[in-house]
Protein backbone atom coordinates (compact mmCIF):
# COMPACT_ATOMS: atom_id res chain seq x y z
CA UNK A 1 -99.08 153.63 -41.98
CA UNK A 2 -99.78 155.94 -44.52
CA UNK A 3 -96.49 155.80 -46.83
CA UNK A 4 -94.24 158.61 -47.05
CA UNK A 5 -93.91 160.21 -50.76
CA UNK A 6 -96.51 158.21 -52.95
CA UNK A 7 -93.65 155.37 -53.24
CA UNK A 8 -95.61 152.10 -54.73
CA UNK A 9 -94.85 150.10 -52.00
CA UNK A 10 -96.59 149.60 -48.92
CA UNK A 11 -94.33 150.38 -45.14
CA UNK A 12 -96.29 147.47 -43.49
CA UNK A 13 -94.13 144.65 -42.52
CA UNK A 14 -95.19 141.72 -44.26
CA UNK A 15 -94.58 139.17 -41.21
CA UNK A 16 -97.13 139.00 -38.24
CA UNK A 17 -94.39 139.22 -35.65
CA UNK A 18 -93.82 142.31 -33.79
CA UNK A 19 -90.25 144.27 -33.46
CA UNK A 20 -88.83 144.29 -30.44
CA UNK A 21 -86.73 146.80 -28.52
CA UNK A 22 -86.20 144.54 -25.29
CA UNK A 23 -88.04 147.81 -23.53
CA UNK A 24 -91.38 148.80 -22.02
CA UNK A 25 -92.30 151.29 -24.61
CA UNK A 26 -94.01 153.85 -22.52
CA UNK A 27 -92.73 157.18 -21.94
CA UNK A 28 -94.10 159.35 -19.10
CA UNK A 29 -92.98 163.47 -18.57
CA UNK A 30 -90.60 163.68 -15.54
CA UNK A 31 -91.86 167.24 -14.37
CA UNK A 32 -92.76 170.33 -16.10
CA UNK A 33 -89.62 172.14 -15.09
CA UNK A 34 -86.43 171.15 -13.50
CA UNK A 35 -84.77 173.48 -10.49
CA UNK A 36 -82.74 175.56 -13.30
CA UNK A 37 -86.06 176.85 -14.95
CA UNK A 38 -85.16 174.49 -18.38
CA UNK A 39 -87.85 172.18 -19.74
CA UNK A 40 -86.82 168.63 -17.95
CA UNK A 41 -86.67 165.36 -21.00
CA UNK A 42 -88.86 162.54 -20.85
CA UNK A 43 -87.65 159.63 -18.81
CA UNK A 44 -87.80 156.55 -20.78
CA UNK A 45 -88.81 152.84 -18.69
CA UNK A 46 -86.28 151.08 -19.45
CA UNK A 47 -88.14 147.92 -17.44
CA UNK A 48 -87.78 145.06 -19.58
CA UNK A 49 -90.42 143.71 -21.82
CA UNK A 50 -92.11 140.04 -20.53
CA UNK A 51 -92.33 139.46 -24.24
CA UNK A 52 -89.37 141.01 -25.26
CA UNK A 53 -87.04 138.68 -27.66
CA UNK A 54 -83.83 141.30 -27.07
CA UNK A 55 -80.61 140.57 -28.91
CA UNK A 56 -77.95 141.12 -26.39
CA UNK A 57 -77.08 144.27 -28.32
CA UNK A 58 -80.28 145.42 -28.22
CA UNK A 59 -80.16 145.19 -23.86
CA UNK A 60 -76.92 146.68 -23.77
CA UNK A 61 -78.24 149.60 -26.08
CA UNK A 62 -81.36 149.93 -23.89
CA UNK A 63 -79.30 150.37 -20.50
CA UNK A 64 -77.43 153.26 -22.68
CA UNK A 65 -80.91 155.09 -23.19
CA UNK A 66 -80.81 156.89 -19.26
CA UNK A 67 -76.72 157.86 -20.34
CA UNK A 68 -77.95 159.10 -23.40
CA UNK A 69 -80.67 161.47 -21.96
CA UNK A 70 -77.62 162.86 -19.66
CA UNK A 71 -75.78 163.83 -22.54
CA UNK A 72 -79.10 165.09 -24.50
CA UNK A 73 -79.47 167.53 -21.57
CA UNK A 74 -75.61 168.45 -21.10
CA UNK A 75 -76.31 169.13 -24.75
CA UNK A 76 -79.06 171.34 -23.86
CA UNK A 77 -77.13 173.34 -21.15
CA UNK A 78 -74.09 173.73 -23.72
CA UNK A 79 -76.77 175.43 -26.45
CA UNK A 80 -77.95 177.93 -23.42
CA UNK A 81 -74.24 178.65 -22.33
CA UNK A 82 -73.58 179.63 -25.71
CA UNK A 83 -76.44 181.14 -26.81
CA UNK A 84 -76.12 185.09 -25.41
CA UNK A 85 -72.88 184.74 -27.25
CA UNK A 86 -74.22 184.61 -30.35
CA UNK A 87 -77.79 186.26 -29.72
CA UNK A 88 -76.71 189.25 -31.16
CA UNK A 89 -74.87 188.54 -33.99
CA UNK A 90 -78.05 186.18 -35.06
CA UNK A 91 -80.44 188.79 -34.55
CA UNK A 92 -77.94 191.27 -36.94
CA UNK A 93 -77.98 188.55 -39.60
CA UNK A 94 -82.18 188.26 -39.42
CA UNK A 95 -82.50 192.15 -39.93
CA UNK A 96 -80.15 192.43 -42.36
CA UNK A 97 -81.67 188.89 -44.46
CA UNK A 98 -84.88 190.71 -44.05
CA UNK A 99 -83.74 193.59 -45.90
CA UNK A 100 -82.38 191.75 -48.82
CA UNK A 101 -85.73 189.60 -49.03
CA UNK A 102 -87.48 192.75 -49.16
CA UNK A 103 -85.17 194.14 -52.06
CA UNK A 104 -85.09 191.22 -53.76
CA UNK A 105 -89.31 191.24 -53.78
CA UNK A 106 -89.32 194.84 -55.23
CA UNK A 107 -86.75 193.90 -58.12
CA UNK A 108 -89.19 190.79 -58.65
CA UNK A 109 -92.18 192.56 -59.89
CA UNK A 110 -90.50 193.54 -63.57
CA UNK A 111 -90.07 190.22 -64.11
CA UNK A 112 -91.85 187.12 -65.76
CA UNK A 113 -91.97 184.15 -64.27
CA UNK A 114 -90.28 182.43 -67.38
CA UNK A 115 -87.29 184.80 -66.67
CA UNK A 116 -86.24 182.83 -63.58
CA UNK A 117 -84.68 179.12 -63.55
CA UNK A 118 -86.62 176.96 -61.51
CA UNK A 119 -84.57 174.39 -59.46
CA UNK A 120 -86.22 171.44 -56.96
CA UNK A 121 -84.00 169.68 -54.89
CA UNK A 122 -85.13 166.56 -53.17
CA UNK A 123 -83.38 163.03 -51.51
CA UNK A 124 -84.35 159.56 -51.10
CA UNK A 125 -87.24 159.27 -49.30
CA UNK A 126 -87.51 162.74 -49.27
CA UNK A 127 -89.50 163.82 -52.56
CA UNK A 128 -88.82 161.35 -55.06
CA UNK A 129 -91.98 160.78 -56.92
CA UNK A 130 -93.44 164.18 -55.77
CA UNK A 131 -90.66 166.22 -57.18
CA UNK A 132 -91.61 165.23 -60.55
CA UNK A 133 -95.62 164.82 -60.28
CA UNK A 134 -95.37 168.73 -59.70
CA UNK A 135 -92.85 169.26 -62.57
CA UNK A 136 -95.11 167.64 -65.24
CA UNK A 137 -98.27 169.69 -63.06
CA UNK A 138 -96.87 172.86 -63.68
CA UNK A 139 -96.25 171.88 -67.63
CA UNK A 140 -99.66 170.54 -67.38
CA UNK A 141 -101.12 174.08 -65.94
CA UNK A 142 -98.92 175.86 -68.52
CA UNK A 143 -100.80 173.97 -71.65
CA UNK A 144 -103.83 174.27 -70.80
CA UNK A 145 -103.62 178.34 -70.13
CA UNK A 146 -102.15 178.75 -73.45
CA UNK A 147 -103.86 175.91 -75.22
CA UNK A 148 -101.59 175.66 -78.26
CA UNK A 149 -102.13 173.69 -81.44
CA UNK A 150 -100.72 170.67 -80.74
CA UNK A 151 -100.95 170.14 -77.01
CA UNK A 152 -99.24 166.07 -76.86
CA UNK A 153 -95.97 167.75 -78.00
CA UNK A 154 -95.55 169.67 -74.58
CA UNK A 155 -96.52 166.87 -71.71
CA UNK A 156 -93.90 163.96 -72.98
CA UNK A 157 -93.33 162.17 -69.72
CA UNK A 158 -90.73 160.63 -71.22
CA UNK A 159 -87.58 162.53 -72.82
CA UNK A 160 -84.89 163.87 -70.33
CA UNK A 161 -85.01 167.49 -72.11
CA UNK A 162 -88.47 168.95 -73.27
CA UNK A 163 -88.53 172.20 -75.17
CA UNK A 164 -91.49 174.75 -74.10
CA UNK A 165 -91.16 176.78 -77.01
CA UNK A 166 -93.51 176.54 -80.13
CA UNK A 167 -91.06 175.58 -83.27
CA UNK A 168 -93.67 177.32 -86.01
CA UNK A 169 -94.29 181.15 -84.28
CA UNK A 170 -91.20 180.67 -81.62
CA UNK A 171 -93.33 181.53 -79.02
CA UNK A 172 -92.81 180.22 -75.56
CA UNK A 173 -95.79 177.75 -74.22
CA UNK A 174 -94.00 176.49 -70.84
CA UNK A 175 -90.67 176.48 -69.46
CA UNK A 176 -88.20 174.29 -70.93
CA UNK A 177 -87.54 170.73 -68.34
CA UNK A 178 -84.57 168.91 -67.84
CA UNK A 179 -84.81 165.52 -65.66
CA UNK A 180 -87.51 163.01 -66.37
CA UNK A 181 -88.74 159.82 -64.40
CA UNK A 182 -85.65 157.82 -63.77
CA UNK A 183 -82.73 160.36 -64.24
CA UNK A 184 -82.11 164.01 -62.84
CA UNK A 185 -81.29 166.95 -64.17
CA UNK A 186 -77.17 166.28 -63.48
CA UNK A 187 -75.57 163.15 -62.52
CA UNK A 188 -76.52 163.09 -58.19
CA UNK A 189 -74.04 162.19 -55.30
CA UNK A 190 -70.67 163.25 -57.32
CA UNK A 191 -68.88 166.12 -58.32
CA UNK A 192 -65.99 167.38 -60.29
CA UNK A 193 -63.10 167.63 -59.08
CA UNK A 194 -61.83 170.75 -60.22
CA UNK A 195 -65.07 172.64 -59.35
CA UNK A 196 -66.76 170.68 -56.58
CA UNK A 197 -69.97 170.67 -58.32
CA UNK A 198 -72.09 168.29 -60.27
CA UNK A 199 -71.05 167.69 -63.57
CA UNK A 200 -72.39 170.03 -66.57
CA UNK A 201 -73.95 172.08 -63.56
CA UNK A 202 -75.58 175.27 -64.91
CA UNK A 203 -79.32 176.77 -64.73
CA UNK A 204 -80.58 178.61 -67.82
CA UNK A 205 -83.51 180.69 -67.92
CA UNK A 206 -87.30 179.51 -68.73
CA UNK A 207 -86.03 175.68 -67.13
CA UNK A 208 -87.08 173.16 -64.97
CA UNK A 209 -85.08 171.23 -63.64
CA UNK A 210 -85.22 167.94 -61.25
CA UNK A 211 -82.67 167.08 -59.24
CA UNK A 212 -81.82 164.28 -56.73
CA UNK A 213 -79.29 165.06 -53.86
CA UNK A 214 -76.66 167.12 -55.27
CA UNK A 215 -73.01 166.76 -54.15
CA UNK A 216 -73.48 171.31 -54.24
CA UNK A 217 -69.87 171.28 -52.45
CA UNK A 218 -68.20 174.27 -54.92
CA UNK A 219 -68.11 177.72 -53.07
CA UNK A 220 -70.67 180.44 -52.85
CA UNK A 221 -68.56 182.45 -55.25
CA UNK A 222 -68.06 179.65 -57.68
CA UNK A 223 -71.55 178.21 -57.47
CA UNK A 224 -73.26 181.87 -58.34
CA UNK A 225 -72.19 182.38 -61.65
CA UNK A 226 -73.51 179.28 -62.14
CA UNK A 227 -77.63 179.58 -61.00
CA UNK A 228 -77.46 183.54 -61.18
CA UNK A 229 -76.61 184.77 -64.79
CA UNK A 230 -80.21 184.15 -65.83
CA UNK A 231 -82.24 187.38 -66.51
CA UNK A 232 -84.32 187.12 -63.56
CA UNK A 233 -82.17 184.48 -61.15
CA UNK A 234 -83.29 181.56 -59.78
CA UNK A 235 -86.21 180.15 -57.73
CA UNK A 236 -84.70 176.85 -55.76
CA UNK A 237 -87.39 174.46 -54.18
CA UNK A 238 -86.05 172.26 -51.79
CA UNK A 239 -88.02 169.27 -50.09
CA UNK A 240 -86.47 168.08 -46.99
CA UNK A 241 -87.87 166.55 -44.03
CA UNK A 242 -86.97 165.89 -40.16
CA UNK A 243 -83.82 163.42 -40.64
CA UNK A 244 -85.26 161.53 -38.02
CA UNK A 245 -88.42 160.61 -39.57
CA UNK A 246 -85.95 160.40 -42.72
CA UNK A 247 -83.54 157.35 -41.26
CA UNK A 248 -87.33 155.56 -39.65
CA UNK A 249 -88.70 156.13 -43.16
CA UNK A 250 -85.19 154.45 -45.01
CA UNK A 251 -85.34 151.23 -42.66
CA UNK A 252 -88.62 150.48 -42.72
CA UNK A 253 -88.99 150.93 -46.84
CA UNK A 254 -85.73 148.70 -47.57
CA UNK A 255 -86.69 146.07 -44.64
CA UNK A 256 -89.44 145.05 -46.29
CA UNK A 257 -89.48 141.61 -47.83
CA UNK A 258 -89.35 141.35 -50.64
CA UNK A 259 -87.51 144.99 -50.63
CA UNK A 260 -88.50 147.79 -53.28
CA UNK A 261 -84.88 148.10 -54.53
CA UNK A 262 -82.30 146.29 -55.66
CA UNK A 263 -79.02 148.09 -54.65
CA UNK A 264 -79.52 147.33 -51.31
CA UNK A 265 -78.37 143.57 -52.34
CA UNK A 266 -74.64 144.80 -53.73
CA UNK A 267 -74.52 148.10 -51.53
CA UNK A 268 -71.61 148.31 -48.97
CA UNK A 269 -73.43 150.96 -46.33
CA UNK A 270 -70.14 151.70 -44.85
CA UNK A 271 -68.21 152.87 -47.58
CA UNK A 272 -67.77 156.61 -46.95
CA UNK A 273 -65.84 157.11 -49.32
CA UNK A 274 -65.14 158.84 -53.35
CA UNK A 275 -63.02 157.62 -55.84
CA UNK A 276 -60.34 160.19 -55.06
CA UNK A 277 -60.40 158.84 -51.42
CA UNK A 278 -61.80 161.87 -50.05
CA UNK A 279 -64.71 161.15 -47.44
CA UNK A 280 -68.13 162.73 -47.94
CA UNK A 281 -68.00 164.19 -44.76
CA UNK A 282 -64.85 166.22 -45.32
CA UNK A 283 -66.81 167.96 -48.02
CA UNK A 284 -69.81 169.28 -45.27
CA UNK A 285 -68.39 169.23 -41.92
CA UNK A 286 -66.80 173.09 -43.11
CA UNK A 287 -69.91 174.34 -43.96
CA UNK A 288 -72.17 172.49 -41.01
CA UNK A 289 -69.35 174.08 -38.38
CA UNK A 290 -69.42 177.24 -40.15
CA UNK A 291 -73.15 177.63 -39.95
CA UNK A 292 -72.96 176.64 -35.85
CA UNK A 293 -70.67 179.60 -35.28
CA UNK A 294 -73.38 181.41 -37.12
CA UNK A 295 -76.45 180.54 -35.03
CA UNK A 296 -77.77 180.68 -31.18
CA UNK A 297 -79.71 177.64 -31.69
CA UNK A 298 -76.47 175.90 -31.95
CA UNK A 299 -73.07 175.32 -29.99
CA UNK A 300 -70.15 176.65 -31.97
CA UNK A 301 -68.14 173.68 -32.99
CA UNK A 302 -64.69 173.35 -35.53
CA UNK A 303 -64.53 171.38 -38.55
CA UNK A 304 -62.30 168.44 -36.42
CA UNK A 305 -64.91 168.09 -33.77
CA UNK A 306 -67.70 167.52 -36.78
CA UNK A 307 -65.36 165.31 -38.64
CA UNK A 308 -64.70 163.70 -35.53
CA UNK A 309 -68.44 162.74 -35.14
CA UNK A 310 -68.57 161.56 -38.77
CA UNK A 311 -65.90 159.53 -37.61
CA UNK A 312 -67.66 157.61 -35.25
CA UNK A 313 -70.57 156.86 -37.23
CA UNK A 314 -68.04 155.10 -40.03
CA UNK A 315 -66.95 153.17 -36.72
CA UNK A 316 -70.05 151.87 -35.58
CA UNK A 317 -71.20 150.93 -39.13
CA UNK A 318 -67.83 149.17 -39.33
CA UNK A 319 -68.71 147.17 -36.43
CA UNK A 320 -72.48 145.65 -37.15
CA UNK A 321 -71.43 145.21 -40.74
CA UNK A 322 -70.18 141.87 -42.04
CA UNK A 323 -69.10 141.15 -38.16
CA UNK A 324 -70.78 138.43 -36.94
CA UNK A 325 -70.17 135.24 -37.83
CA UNK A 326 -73.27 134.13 -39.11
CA UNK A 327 -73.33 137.50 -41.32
CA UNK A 328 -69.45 137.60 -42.27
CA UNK A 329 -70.81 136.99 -46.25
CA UNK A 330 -74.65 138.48 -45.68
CA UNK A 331 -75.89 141.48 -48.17
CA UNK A 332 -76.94 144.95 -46.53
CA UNK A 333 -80.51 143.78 -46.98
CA UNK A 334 -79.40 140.32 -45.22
CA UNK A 335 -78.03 142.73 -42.51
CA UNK A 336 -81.26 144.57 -42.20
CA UNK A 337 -83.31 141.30 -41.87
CA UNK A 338 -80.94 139.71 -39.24
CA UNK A 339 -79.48 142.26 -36.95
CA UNK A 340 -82.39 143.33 -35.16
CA UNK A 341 -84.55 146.22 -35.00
CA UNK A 342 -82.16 147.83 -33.23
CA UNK A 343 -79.53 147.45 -34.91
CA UNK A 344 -80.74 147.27 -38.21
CA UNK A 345 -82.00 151.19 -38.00
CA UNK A 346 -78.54 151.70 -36.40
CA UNK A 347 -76.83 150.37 -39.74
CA UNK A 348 -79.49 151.87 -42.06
CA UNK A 349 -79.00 155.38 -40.50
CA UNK A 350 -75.21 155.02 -40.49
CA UNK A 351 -75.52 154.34 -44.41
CA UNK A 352 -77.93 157.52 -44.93
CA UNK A 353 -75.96 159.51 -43.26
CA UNK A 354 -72.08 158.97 -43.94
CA UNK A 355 -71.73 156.65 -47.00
CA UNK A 356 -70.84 158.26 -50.43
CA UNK A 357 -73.14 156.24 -52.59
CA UNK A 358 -69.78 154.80 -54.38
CA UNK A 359 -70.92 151.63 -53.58
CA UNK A 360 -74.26 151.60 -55.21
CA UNK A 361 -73.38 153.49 -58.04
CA UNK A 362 -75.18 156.49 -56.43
CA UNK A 363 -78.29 155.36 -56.32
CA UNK A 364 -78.17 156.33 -52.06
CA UNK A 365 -76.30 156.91 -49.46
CA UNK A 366 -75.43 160.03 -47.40
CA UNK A 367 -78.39 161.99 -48.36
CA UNK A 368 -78.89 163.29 -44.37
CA UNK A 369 -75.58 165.17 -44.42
CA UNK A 370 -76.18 165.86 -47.73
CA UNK A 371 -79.48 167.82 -47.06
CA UNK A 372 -77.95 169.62 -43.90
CA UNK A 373 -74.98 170.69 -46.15
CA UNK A 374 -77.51 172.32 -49.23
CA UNK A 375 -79.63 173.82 -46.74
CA UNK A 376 -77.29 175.94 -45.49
CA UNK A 377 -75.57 176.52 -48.71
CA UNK A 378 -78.96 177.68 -50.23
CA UNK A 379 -79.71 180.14 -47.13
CA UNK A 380 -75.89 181.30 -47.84
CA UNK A 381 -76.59 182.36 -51.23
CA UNK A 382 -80.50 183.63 -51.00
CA UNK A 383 -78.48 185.91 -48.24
CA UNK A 384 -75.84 187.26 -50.32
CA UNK A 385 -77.15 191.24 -51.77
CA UNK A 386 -75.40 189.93 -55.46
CA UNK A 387 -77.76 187.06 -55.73
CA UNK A 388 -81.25 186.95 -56.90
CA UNK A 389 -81.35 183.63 -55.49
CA UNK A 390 -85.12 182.98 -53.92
CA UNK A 391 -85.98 179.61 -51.62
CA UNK A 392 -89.10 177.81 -50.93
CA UNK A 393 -88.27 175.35 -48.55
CA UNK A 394 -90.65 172.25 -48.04
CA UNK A 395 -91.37 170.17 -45.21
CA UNK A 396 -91.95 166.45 -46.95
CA UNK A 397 -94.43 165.53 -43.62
CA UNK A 398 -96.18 169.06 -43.55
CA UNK A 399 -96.96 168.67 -47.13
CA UNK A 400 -98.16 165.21 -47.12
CA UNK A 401 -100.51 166.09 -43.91
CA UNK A 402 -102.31 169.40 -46.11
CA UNK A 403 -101.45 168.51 -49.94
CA UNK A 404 -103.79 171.39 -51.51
CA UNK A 405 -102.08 173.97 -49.13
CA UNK A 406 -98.70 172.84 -49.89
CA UNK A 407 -99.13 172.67 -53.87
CA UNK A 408 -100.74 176.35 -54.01
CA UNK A 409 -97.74 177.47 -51.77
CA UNK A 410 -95.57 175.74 -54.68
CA UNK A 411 -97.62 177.10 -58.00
CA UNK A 412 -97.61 180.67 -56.41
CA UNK A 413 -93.71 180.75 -55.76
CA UNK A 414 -92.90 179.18 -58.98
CA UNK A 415 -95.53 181.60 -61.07
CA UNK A 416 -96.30 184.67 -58.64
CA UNK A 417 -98.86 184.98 -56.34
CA UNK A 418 -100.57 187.92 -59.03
CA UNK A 419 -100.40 186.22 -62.10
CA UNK A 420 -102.85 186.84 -65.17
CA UNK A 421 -101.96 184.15 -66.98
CA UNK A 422 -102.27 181.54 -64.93
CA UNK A 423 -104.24 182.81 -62.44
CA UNK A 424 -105.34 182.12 -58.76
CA UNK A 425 -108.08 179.62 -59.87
CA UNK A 426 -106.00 177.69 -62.33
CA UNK A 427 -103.87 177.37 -59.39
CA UNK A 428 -106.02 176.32 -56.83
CA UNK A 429 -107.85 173.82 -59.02
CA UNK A 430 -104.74 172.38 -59.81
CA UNK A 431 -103.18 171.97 -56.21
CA UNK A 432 -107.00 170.55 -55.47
CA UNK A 433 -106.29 167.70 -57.46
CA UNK A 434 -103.16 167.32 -56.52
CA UNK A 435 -104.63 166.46 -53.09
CA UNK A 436 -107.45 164.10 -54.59
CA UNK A 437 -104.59 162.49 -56.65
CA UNK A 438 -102.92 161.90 -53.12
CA UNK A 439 -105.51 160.57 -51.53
CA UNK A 440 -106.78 158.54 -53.50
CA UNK A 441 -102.56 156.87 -53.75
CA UNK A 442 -102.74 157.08 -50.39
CA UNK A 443 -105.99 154.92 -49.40
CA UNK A 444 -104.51 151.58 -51.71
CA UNK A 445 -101.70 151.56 -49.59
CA UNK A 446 -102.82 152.42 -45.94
CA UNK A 447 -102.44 149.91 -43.52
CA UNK A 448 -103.68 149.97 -40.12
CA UNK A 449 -101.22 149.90 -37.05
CA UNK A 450 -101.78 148.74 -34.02
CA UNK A 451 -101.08 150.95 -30.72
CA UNK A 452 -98.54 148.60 -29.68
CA UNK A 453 -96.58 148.72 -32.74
CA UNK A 454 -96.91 152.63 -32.65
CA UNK A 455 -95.77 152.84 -29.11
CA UNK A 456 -92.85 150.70 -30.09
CA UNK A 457 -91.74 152.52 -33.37
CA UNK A 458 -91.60 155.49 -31.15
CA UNK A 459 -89.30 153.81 -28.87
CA UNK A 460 -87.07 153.33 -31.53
CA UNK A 461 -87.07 156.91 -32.96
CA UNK A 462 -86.54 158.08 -29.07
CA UNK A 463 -83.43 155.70 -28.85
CA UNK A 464 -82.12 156.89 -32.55
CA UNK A 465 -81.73 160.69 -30.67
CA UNK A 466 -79.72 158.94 -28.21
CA UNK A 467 -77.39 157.08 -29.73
CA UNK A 468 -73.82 157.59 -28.44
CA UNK A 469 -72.89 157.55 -32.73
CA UNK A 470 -76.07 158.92 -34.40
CA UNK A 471 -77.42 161.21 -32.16
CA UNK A 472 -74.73 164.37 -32.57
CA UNK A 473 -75.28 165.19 -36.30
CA UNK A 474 -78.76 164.04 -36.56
CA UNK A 475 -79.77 166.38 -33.97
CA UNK A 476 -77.45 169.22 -35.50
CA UNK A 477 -79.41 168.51 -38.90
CA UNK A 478 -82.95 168.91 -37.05
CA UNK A 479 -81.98 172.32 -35.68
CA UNK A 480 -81.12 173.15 -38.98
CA UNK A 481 -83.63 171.77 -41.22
CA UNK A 482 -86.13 173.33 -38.05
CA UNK A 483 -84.26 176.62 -38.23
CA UNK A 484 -85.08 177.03 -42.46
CA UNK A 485 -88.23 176.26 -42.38
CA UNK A 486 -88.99 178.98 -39.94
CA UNK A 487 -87.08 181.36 -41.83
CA UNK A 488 -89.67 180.00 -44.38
CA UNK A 489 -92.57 181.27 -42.85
């Protein structure tokens, strides 16, 4: 496995044994097309592995998996039902988004790049460590164009605020960062109250900043003031990836023994909840039904049938944590090691996806909804004609699998494709050794998997977009992240 994001530590399981879904883990296509013209699902064997060491959850969850592709394809025909009914009214919204975009690109050209704010959004295992290699690679590219005096004063890794402007002639080197290593740019997975944003959230112009999954809950009107009043706008980056791969990626890191992180020893993955008592999930599910009344690719659903599926995931979690008897006093990580494959990506998944971070003192949690929630709200306001709002949205896994094409895609939206100053080769040299950088990261921690454990990790993935709890949102959130990056180009 090649690891996800340049994170230090290797994905390979550190034991020789296998895991084990209970399941043959071959899939075979049932048919190109069923009777009603629709592209029929794979049928999963559910024959039982010889060598399968099952829990009995795990066998009960496996003769699920043939429900479960029954209500993935009643989900399908619900999407078709619905989708003439809002055809129209989607295709309305693309013509008239394209029209803004192309306003918003003439207005562009009287500007310099160190007019805009620069904002790059990222999650756990979503960005981390890459968020902040291209941060110091754009003050990096920025030095060495302008080559002032005293170089070492502009590329301190370590300060949380770093000034881009020369103190002698007042001249401006590189934009101004906020966020360094360990901390973002404004406290991540909380808000205030009163404004439903992150604390001391504001962009200024000429600035960087980092950020880790921001709670951006505070309307469109209240949130604009607030990353628009800078002479040129702002230019938002946001890494997200398939939440599927996401929730594999989360279990597999934290599993490992000994685990990368700490919190996962004190963290209580089911606790959904803020300090006020307000859920995480009452803060999104308004804007994640509002966006399905909004889109074809999408049955229209009300806030009470979203919260209702946050619901059940708090359930479920609920259940496999701190239940059994032998694990009524075990850590999350002790969970992770003892529940099964299975379940263990059930519980990990549940945590990613509904818990506030309250319990970890925000160091993860929730980051799934959380990503679904942002992406709309930063199509919402690149959309609106009073914005000068502009969003690159990266795919984590397509930027990993063509590094040198994904940094140059990066350099030219922060600094314009035509620039003089730092120009096209600068550019591509730089995103060139990005992608040696990478590489070379990449070979000291590749480990070689077998086609059995392959087949079986795939199993597992195919189950997670089955699950009676899981499935719902996670699937919502891949039509969505799907649906941005395509607006992407």
């Amino acid at each position: 496995i090649k690891e996800d994001d340049n994170e230090k530590h290797s994905l390979a399981f550190k034991h020789s044994s296998t895991y084990n879904v209970g399941v043959n883990t071959s899939w075979s296509k049932a048919g190109d097309k069923n009777k009603g013209g629709r592209v029929q699902l794979l049928k999963y064997d559910t024959t039982r592995h010889p060598s399968s060491d099952a829990t009995n959850d795990e066998q009960t969850q496996t003769q699920e998996v043939r429900a479960r592709l029954r209500h993935q394809a009643q989900f399908h025909d619900l999407v078709m039902k619905n989708a003439p009914r809002y055809q129209a009214a989607s295709d309305a919204t693309t013509n008239n988004t394209e029209q803004v975009y192309r306003k918003k690109r003439k207005q562009n050209k009287k500007y310099h790049y160190h007019d805009y704010s620069i904002f790059i959004v990222h999650y756990h295992k979503t960005g981390y460590v890459l968020s902040r290699e291209l941060k110091n690679l754009i003050r990096d590219i920025e030095v060495a164009a302008k080559q002032p005096a005293d170089p070492q004063k502009y590329v301190n890794r370590i300060v949380f605020k770093l000034s881009g402007v020369d103190d002698e002639t007042g001249e401006r080197i590189a934009f101004d960062q906020v966020g360094n290593w360990p901390h973002s740019a404004f406290p991540q997975r909380q808000h205030m109250g009163h404004t439903q944003c992150p604390k001391r959230f504001e962009l200024q112009r000429g600035t960087i900043y980092v950020q880790e999954s921001p709670d951006l809950f505070c309307s469109d009107s209240d949130i604009l003031p607030l990353i628009n009043s800078v002479k040129g706008g702002t230019k938002i980056i946001h890494f997200v990836r398939n939440p599927f791969d996401m929730a594999m990626s989360n279990y597999f890191y934290h599993s490992q023994e000994p685990t990368p992180e700490a919190w996962v020893h004190e963290d209580d993955p089911c606790h959904h909840l803020y300090m006020n008592g307000e859920s995480l999930s009452s803060h999104i599910t308004p804007t994640l039904a509002s966006w399905t009344h909004g889109t074809s690719k999408a049955p229209g659903e009300t806030q009470e049938q979203m919260g209702d599926s946050a619901d059940q995931i708090v359930d479920m979690c609920q259940s496999l944590y701190q239940k059994k008897r032998s694990l009524r006093n075990a850590t999350f990580y002790e969970h992770l090691l003892k529940l099964g494959k299975w379940n263990g990506l059930r519980l990990a998944t549940a945590q990613m996806t509904i818990a506030s971070g309250e319990a970890n003192k925000r160091l993860a949690g929730g980051d799934i909804l959380r990503m679904a929630n942002n992406v709309v709200k930063f199509q919402n306001l690149q959309q609106s004609p009073q914005s000068n709002i502009h969003v690159l949205t990266v795919s984590m896994d397509d930027f990993i699998k063509n590094t040198k094409e994904g940094t140059m895609k990066f350099l030219d939206f922060v600094f314009g494709e035509n620039n003089n100053v730092i120009t096209k080769e600068m550019r591509s040299e730089a995103a060139q050794a990005q992608e040696e950088s990478y590489n070379k990261k990449s070979k000291s921690t590749h480990v070689t998997q077998n086609e059995g454990k392959k087949s079986k990790k795939e199993a597992l993935r195919g189950m997670l977009k089955m699950d009676k709890h899981l499935s719902h949102l996670l699937n919502l959130t891949e039509v969505l992240v799907n649906e941005a990056l395509q607006q992407n180009g």
